[in-house]
Structures are given as C-alpha cells and as structure tokens.
PDB file of N, CA and C in Angstrom:
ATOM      1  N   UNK A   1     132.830 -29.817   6.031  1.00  0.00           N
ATOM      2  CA  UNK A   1     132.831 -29.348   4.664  1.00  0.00           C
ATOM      3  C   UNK A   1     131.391 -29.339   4.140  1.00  0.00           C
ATOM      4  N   UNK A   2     130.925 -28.262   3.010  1.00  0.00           N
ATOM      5  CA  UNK A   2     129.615 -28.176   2.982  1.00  0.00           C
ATOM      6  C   UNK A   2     129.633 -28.331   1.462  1.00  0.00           C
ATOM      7  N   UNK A   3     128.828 -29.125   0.992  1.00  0.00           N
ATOM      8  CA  UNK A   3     128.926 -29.247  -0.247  1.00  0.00           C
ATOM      9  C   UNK A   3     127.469 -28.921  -0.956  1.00  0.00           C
ATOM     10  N   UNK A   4     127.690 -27.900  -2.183  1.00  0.00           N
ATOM     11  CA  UNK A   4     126.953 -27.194  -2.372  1.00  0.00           C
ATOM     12  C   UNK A   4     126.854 -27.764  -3.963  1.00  0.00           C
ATOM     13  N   UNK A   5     125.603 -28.035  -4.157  1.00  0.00           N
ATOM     14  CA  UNK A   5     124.696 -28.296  -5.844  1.00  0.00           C
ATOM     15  C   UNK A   5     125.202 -27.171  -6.714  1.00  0.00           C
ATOM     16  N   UNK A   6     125.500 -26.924  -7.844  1.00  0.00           N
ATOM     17  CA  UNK A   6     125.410 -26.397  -8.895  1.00  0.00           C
ATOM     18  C   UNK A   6     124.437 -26.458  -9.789  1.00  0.00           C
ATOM     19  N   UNK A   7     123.338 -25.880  -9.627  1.00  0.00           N
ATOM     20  CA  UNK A   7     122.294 -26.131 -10.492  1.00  0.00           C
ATOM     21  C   UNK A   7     122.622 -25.322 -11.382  1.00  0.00           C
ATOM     22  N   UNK A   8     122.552 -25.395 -12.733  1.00  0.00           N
ATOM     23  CA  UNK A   8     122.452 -24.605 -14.072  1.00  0.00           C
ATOM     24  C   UNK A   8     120.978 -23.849 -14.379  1.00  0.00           C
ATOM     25  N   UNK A   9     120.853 -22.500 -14.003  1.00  0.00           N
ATOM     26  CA  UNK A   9     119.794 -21.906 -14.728  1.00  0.00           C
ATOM     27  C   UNK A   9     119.213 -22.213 -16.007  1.00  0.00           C
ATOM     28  N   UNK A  10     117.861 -21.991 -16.033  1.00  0.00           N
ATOM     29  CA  UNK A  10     117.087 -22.278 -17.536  1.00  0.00           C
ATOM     30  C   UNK A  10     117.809 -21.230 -18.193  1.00  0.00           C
ATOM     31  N   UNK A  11     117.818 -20.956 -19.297  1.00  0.00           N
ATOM     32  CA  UNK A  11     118.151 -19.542 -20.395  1.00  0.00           C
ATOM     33  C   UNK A  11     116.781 -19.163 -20.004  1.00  0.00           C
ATOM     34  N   UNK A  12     117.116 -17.770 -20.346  1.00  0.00           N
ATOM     35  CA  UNK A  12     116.014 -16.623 -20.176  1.00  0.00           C
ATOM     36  C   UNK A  12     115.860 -16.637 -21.458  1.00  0.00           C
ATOM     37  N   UNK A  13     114.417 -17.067 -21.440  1.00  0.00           N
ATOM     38  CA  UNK A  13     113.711 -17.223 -23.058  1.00  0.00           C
ATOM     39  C   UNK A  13     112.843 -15.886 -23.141  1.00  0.00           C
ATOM     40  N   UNK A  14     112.149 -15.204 -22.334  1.00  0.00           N
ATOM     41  CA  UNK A  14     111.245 -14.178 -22.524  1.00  0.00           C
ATOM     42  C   UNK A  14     111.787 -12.991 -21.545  1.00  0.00           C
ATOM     43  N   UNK A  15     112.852 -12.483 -21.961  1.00  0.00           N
ATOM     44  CA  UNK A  15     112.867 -11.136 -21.208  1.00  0.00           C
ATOM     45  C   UNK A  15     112.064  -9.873 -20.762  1.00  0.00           C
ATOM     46  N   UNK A  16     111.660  -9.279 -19.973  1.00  0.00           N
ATOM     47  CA  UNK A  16     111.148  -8.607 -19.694  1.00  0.00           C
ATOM     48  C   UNK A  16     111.802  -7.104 -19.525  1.00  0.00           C
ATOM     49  N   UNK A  17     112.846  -6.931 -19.135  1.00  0.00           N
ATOM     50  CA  UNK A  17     113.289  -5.587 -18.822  1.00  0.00           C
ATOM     51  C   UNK A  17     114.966  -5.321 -19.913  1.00  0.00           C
ATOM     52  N   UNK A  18     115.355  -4.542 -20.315  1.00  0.00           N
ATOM     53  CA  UNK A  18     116.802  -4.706 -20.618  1.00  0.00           C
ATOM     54  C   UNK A  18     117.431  -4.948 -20.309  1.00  0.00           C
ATOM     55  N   UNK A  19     117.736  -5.227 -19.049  1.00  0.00           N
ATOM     56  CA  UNK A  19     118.742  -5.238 -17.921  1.00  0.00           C
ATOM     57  C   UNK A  19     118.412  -7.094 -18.258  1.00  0.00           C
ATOM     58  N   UNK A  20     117.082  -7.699 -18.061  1.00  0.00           N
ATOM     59  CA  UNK A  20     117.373  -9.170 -18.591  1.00  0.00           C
ATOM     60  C   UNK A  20     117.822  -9.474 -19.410  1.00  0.00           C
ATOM     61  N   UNK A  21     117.250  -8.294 -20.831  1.00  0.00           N
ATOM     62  CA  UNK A  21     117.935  -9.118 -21.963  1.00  0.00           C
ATOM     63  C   UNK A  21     119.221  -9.199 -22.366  1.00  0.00           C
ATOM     64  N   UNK A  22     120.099  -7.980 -21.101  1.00  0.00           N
ATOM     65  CA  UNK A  22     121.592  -7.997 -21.297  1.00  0.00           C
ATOM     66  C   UNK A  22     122.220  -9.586 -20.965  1.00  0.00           C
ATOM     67  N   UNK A  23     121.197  -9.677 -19.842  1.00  0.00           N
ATOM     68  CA  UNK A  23     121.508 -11.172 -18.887  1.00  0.00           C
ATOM     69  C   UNK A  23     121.731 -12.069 -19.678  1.00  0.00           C
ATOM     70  N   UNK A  24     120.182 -12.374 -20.383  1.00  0.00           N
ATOM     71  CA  UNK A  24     120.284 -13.784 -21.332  1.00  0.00           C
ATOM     72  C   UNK A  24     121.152 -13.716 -22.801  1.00  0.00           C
ATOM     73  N   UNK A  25     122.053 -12.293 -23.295  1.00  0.00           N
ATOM     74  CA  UNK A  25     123.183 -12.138 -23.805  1.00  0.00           C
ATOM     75  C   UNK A  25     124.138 -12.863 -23.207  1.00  0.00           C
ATOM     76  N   UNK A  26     124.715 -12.311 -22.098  1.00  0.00           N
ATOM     77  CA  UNK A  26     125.792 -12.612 -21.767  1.00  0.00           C
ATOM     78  C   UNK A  26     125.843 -14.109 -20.915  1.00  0.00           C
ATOM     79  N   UNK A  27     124.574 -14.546 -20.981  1.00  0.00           N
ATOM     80  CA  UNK A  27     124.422 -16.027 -20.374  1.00  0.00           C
ATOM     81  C   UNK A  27     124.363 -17.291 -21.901  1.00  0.00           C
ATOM     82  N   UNK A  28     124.267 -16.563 -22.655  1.00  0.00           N
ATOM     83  CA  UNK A  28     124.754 -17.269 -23.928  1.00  0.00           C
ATOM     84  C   UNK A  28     123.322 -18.375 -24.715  1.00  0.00           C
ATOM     85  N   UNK A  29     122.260 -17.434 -24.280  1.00  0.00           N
ATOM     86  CA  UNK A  29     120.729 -18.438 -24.002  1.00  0.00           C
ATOM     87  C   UNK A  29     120.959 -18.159 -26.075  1.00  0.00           C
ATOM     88  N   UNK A  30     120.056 -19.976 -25.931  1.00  0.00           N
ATOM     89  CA  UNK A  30     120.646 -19.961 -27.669  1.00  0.00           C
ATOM     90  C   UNK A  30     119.565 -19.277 -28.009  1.00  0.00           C
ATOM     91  N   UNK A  31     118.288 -18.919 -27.518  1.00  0.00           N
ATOM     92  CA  UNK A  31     117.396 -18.094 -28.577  1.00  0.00           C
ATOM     93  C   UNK A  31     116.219 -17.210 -27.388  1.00  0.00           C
ATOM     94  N   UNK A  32     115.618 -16.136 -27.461  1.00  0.00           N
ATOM     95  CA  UNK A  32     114.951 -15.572 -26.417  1.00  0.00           C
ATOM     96  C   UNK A  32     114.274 -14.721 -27.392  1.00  0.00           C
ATOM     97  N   UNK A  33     112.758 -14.274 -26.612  1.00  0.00           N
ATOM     98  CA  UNK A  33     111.532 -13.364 -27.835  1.00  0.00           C
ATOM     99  C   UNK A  33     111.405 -12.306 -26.455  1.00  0.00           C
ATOM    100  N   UNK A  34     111.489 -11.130 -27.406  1.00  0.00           N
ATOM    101  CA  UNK A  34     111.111 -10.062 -26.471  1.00  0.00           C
ATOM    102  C   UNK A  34     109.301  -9.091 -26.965  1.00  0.00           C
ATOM    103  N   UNK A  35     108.749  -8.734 -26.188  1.00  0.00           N
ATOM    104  CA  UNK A  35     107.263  -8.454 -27.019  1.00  0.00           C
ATOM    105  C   UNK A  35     106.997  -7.259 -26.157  1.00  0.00           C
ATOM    106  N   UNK A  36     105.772  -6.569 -26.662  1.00  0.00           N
ATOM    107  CA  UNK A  36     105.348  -5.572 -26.053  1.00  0.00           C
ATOM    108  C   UNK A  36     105.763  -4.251 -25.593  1.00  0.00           C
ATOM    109  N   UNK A  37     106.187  -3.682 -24.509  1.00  0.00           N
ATOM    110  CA  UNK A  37     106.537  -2.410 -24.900  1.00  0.00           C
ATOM    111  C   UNK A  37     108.500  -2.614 -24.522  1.00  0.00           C
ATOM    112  N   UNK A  38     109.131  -3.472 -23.965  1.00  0.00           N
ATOM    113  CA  UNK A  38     110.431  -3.524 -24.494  1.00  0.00           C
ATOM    114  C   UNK A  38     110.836  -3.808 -25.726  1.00  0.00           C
ATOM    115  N   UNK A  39     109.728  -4.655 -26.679  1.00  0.00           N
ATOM    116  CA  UNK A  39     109.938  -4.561 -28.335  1.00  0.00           C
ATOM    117  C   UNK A  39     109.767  -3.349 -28.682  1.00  0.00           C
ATOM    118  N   UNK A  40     108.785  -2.497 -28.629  1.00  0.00           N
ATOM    119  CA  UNK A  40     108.724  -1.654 -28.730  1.00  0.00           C
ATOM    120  C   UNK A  40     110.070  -0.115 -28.828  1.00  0.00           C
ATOM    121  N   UNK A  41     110.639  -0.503 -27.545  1.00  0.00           N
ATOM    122  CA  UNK A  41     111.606   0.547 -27.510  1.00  0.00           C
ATOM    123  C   UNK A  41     113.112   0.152 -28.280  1.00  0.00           C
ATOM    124  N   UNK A  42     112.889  -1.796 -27.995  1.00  0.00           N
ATOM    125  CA  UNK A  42     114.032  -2.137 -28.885  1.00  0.00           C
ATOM    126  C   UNK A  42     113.511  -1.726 -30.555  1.00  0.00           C
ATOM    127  N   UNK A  43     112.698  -1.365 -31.194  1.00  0.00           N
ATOM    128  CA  UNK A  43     112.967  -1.585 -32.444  1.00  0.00           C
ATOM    129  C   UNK A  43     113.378  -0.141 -33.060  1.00  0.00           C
ATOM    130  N   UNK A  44     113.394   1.239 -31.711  1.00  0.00           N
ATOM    131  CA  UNK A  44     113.990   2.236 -32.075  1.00  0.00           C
ATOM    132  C   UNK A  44     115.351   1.873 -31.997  1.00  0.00           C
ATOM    133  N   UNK A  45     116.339   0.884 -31.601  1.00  0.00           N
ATOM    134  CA  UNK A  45     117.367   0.944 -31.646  1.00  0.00           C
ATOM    135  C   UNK A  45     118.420   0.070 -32.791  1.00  0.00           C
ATOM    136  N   UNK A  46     117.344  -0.292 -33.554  1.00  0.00           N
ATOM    137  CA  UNK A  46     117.347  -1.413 -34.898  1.00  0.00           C
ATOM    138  C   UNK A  46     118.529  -1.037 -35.605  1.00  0.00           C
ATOM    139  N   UNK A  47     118.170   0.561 -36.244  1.00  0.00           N
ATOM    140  CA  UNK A  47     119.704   1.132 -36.923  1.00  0.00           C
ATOM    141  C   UNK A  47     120.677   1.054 -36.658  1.00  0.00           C
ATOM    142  N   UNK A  48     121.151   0.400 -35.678  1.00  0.00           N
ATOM    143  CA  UNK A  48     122.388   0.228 -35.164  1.00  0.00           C
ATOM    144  C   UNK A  48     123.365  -0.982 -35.185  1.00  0.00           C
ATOM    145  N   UNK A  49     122.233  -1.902 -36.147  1.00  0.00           N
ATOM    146  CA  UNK A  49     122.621  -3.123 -36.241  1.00  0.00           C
ATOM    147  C   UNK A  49     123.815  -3.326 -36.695  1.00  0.00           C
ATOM    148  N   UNK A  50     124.402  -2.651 -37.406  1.00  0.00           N
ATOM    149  CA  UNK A  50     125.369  -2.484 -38.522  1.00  0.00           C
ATOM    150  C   UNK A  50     126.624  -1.655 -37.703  1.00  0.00           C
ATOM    151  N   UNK A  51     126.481  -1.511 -36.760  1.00  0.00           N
ATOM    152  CA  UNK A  51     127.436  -0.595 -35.569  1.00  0.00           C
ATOM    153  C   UNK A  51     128.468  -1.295 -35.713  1.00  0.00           C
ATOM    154  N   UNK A  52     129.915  -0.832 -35.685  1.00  0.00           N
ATOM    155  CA  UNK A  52     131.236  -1.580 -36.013  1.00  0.00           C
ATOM    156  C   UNK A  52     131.582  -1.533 -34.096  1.00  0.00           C
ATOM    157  N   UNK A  53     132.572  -1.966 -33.654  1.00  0.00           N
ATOM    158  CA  UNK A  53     133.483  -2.401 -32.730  1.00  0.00           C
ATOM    159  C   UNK A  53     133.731  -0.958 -32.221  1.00  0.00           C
ATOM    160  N   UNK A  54     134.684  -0.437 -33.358  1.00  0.00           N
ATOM    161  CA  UNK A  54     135.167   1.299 -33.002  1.00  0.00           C
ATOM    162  C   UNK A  54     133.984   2.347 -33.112  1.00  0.00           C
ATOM    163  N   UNK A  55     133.063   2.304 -33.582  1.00  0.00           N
ATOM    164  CA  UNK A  55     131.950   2.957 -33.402  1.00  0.00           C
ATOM    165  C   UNK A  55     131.337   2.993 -31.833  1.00  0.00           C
ATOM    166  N   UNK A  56     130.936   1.888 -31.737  1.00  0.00           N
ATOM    167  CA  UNK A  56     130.186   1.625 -30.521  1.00  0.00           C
ATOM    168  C   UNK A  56     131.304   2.003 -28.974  1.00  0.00           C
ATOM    169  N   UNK A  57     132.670   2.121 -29.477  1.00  0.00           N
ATOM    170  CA  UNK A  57     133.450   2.011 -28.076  1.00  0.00           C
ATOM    171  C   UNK A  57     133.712   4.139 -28.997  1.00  0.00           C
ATOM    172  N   UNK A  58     133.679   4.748 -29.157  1.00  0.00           N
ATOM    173  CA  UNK A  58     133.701   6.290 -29.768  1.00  0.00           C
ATOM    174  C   UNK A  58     131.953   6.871 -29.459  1.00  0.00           C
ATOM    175  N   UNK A  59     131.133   5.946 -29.593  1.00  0.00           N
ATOM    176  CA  UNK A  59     129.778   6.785 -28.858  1.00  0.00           C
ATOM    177  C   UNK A  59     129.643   6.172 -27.657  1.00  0.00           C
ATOM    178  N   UNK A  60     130.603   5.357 -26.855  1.00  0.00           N
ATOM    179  CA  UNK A  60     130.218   4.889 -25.409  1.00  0.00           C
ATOM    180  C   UNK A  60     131.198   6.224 -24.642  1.00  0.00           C
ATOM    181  N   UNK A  61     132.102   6.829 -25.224  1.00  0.00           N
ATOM    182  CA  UNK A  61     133.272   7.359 -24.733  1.00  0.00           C
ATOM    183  C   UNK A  61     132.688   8.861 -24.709  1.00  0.00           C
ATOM    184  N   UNK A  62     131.787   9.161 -25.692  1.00  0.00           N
ATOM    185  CA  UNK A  62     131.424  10.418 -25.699  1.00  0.00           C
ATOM    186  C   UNK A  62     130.918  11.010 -24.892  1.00  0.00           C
ATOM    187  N   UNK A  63     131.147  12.557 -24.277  1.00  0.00           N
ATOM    188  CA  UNK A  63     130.407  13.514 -23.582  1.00  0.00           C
ATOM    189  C   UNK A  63     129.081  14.031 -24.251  1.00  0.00           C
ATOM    190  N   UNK A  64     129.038  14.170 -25.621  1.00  0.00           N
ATOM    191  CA  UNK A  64     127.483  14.740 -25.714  1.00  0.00           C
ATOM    192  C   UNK A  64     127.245  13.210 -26.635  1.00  0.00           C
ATOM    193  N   UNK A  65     126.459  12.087 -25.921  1.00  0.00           N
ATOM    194  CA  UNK A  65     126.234  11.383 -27.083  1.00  0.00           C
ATOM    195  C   UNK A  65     124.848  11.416 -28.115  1.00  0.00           C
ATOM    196  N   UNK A  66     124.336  12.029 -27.754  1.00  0.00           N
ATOM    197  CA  UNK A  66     123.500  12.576 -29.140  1.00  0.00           C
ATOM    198  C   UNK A  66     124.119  12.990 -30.239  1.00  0.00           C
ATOM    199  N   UNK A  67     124.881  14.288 -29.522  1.00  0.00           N
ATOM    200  CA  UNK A  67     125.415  14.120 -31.212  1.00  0.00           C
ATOM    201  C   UNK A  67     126.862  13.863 -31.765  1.00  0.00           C
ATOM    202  N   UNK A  68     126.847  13.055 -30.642  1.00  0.00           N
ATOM    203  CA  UNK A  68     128.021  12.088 -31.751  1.00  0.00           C
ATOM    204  C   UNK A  68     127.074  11.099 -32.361  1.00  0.00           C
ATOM    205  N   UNK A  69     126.464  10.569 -31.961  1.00  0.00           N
ATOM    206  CA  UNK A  69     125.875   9.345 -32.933  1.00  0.00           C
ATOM    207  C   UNK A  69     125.307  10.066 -33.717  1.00  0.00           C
ATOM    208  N   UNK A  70     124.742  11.427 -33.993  1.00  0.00           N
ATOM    209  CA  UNK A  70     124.361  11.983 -35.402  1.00  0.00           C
ATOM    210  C   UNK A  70     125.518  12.089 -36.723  1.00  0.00           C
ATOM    211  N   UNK A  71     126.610  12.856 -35.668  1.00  0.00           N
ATOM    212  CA  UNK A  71     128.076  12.698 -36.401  1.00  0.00           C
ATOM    213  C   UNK A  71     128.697  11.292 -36.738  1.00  0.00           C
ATOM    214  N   UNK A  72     128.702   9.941 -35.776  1.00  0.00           N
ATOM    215  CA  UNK A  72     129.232   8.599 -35.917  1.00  0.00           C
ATOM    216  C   UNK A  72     128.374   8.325 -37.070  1.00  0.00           C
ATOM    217  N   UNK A  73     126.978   8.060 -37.261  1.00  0.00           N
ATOM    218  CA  UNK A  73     125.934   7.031 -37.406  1.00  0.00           C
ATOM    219  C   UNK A  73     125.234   7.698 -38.333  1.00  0.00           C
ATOM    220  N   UNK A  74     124.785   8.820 -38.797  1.00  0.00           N
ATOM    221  CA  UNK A  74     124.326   9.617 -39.164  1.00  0.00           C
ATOM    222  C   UNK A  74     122.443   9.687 -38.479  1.00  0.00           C
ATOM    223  N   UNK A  75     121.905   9.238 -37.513  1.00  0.00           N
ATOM    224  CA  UNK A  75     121.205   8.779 -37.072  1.00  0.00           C
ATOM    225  C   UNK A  75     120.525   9.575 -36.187  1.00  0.00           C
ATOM    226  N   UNK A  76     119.712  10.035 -35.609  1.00  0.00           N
ATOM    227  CA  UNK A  76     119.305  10.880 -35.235  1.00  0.00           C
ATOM    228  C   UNK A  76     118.436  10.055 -34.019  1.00  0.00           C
ATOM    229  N   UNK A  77     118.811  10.576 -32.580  1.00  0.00           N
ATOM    230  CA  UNK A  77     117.964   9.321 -31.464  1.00  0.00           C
ATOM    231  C   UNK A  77     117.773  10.552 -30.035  1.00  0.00           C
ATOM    232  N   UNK A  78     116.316  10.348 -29.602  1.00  0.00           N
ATOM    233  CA  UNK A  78     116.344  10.943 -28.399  1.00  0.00           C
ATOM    234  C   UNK A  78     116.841  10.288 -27.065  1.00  0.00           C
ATOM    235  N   UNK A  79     117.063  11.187 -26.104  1.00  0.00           N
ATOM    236  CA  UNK A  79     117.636  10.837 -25.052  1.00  0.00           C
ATOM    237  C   UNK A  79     116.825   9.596 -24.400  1.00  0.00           C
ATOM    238  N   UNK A  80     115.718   9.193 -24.405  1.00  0.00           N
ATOM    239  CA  UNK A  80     114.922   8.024 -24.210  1.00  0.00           C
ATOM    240  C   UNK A  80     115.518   6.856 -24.261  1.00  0.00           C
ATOM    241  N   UNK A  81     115.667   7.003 -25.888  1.00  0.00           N
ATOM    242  CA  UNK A  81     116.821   5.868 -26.741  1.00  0.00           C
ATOM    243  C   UNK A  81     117.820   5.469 -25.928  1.00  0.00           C
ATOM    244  N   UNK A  82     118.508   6.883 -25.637  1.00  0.00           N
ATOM    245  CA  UNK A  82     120.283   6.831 -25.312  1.00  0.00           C
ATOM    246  C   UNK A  82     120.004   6.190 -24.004  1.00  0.00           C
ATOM    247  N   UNK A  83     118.708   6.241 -23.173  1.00  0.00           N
ATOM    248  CA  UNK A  83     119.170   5.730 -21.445  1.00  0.00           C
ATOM    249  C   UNK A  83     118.769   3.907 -22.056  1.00  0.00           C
ATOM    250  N   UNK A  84     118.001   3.822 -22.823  1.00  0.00           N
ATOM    251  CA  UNK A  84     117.803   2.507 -23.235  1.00  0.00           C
ATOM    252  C   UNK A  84     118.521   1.414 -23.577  1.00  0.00           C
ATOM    253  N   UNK A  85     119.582   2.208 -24.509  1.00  0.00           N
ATOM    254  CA  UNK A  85     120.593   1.680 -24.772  1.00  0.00           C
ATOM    255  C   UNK A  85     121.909   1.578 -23.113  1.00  0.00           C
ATOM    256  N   UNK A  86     122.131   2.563 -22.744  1.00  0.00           N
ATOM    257  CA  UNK A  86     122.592   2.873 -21.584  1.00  0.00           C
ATOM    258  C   UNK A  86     122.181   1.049 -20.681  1.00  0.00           C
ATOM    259  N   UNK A  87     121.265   1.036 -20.577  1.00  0.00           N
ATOM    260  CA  UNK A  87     120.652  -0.270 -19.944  1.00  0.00           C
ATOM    261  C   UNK A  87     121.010  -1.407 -20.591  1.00  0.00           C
ATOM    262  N   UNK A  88     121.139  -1.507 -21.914  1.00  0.00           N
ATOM    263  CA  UNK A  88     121.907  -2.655 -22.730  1.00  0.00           C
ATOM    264  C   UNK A  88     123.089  -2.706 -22.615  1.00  0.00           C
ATOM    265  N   UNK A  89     124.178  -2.212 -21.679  1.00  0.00           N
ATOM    266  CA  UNK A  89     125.205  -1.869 -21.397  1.00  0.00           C
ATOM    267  C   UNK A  89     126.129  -0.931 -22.230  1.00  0.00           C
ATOM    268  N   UNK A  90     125.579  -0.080 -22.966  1.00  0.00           N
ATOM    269  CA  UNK A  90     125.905   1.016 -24.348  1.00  0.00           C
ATOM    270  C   UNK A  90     125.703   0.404 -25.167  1.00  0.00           C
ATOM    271  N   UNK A  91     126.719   1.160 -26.053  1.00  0.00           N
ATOM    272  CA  UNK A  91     126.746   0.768 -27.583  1.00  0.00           C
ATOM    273  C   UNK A  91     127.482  -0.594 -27.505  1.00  0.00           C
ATOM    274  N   UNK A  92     128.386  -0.696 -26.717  1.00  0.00           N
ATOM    275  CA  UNK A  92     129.473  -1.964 -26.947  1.00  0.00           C
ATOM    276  C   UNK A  92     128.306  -3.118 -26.631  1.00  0.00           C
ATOM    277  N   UNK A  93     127.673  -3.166 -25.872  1.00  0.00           N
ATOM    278  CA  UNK A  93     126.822  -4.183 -25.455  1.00  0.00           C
ATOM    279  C   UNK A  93     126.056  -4.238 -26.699  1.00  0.00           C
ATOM    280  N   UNK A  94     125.003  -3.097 -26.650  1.00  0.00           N
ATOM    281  CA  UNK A  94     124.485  -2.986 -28.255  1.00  0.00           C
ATOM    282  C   UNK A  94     125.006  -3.981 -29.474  1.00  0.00           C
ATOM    283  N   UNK A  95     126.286  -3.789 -29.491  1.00  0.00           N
ATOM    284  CA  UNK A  95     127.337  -4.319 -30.877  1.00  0.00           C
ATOM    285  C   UNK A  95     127.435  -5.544 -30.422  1.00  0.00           C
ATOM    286  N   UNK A  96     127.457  -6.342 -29.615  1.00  0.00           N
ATOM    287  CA  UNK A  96     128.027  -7.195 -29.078  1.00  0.00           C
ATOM    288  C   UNK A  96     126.613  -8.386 -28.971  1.00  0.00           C
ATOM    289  N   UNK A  97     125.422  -7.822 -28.622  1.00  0.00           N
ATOM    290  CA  UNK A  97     123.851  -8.383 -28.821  1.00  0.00           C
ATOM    291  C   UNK A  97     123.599  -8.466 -30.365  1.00  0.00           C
ATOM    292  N   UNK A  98     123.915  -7.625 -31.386  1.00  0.00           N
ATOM    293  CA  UNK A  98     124.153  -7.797 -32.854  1.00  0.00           C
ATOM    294  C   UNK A  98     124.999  -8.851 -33.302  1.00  0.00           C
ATOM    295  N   UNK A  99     125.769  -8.734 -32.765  1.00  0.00           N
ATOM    296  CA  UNK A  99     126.939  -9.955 -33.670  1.00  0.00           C
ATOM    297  C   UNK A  99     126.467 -11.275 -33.204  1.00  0.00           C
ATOM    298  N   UNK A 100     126.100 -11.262 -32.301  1.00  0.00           N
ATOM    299  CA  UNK A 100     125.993 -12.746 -31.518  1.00  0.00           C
ATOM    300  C   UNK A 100     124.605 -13.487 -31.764  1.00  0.00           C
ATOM    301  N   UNK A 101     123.506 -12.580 -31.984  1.00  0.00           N
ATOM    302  CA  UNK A 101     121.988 -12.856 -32.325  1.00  0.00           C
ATOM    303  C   UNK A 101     121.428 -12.275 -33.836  1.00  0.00           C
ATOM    304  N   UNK A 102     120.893 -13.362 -34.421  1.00  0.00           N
ATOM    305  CA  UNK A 102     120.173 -12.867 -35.647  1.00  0.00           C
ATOM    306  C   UNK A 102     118.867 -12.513 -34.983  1.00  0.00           C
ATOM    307  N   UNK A 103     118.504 -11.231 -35.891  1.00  0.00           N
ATOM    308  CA  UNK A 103     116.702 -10.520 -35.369  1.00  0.00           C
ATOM    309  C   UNK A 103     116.069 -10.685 -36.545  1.00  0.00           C
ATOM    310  N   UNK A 104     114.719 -11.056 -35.917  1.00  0.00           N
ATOM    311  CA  UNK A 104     113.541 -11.626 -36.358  1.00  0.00           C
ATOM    312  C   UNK A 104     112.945 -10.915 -36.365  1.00  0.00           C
ATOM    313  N   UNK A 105     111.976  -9.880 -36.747  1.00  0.00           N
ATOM    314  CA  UNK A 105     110.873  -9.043 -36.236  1.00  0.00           C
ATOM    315  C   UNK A 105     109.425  -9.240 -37.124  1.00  0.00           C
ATOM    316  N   UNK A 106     108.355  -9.487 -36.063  1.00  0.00           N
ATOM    317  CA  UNK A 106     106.757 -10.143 -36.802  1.00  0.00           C
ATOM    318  C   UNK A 106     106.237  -8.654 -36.045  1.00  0.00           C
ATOM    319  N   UNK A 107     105.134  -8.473 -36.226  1.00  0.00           N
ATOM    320  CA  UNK A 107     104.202  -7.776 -36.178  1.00  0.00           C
ATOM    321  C   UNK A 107     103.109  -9.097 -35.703  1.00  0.00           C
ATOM    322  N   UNK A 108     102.264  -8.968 -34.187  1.00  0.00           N
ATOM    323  CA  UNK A 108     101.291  -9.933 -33.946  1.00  0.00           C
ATOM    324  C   UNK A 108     100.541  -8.980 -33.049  1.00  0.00           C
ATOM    325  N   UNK A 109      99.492  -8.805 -33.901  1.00  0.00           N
ATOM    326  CA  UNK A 109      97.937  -8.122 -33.146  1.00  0.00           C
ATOM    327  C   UNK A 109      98.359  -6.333 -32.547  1.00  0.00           C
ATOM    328  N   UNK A 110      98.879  -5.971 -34.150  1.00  0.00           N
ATOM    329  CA  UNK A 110      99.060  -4.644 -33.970  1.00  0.00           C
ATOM    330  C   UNK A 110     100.655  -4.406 -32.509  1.00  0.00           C
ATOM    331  N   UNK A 111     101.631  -5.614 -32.120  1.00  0.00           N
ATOM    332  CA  UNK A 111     102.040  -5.214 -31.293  1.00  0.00           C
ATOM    333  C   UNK A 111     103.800  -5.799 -31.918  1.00  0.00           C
ATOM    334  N   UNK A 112     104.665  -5.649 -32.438  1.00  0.00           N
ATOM    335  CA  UNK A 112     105.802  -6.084 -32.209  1.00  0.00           C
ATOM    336  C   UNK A 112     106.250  -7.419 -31.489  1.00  0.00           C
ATOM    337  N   UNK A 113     107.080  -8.542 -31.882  1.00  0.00           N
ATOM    338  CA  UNK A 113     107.753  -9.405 -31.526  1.00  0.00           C
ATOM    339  C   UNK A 113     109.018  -9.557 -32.145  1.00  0.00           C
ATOM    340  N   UNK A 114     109.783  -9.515 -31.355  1.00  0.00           N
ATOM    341  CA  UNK A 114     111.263  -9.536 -31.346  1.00  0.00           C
ATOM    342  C   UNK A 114     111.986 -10.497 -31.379  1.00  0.00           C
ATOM    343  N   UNK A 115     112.401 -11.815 -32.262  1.00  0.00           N
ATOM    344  CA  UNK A 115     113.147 -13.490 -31.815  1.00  0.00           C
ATOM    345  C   UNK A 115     114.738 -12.817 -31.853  1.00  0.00           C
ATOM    346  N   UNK A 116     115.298 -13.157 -31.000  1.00  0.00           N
ATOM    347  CA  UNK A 116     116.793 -13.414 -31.133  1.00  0.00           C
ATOM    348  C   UNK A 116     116.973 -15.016 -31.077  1.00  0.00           C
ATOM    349  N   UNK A 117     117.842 -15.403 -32.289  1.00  0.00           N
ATOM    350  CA  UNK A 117     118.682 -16.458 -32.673  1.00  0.00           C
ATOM    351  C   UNK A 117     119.725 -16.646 -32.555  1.00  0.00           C
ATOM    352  N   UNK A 118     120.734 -17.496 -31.615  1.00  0.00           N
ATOM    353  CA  UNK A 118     122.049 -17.368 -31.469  1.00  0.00           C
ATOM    354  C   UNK A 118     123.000 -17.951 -33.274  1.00  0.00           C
ATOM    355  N   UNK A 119     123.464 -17.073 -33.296  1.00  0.00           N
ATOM    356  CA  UNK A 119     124.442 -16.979 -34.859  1.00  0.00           C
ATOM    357  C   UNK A 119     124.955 -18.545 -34.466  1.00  0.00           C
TER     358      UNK A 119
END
C-alpha cells in the first residue's frame, strides 16, 4: 500500500494569466491582486459587474455574442473582450468571480492594480 501526502496548495495570490485567475476563483483563495497588462484587459470587463445569473447563462448560450450583449447589457465589447472573457470561463464564470470577490481598483505608476476580496 502506498501512502501518499496531501499537501494543500498556497492560494494563488498574484495571477498571471486568466486561466489562473479562474483557478484561484474556484480554489476559493480569500484574496489575490492582478496588475499589468491582465489588469489591464480585466478592467474592460468591469461593466459587467452587475451581470445577473440569467444574463450571463443567455450571453454564454448565444451564437452572435456581440450582439447579444449589446441587446442583454446594453454594452458595447470587441471580440478581444469576448475571447477574454471566454478564458474566465464566460459570462457564468464572469458572474460567479463578481459575486464571490469585492474589486478594488488603484492606479500605481500610470499602470492598474486589481485586489479581489473574498465577500
């Protein structure tokens, strides 16, 4: 019989890519800062904070989602956005990184910083 350690990962405090910061979402890390040019692309996706449950699962479902989220959201986002979000696991992920984290946003040396706070 082989008996194997369970070590518990640190929380991912400084994400680097979206695909991490989906990670340290769904790993339940109580607080993580994102900076530089993933702040950057996160703070085009800011308007969305306010995204309901049925919203976010009606622009994940959509065939043209540009413009449904002009029609959902009244919001206007290039396809850049949409693969960005796409990487946050859609909109549901999107909605789901909102409810669960309060956002912080500073401005430090002309560059964006991003705190998520677990609610």
């Amino acid at each position: 019989m082989i008996l194997r350690s369970r070590t518990k990962e640190a929380p991912i405090t400084h994400p680097e890519t979206a695909v991490k910061l989906n990670k340290a979402r769904r790993k339940k890390s109580p607080y993580f800062t994102i900076e530089g040019e993933l702040a950057e692309e996160f703070k085009k996706v800011l308007p969305f904070q306010n995204i309901s449950k049925e919203e976010a699962d009606t622009l994940d479902t959509s065939w043209t989602p540009r413009h449904t989220v002009k029609k959902v959201t009244g919001i206007t986002v290039s396809v850049q956005d949409i693969v960005f979000v796409i990487k946050l696991k859609g909109f549901t992920g999107l909605h789901k990184l909102f409810t669960a984290y309060q956002v912080d946003i500073s401005e430090q040396e002309s560059a964006p910083v991003i705190t998520f706070t677990r609610k």
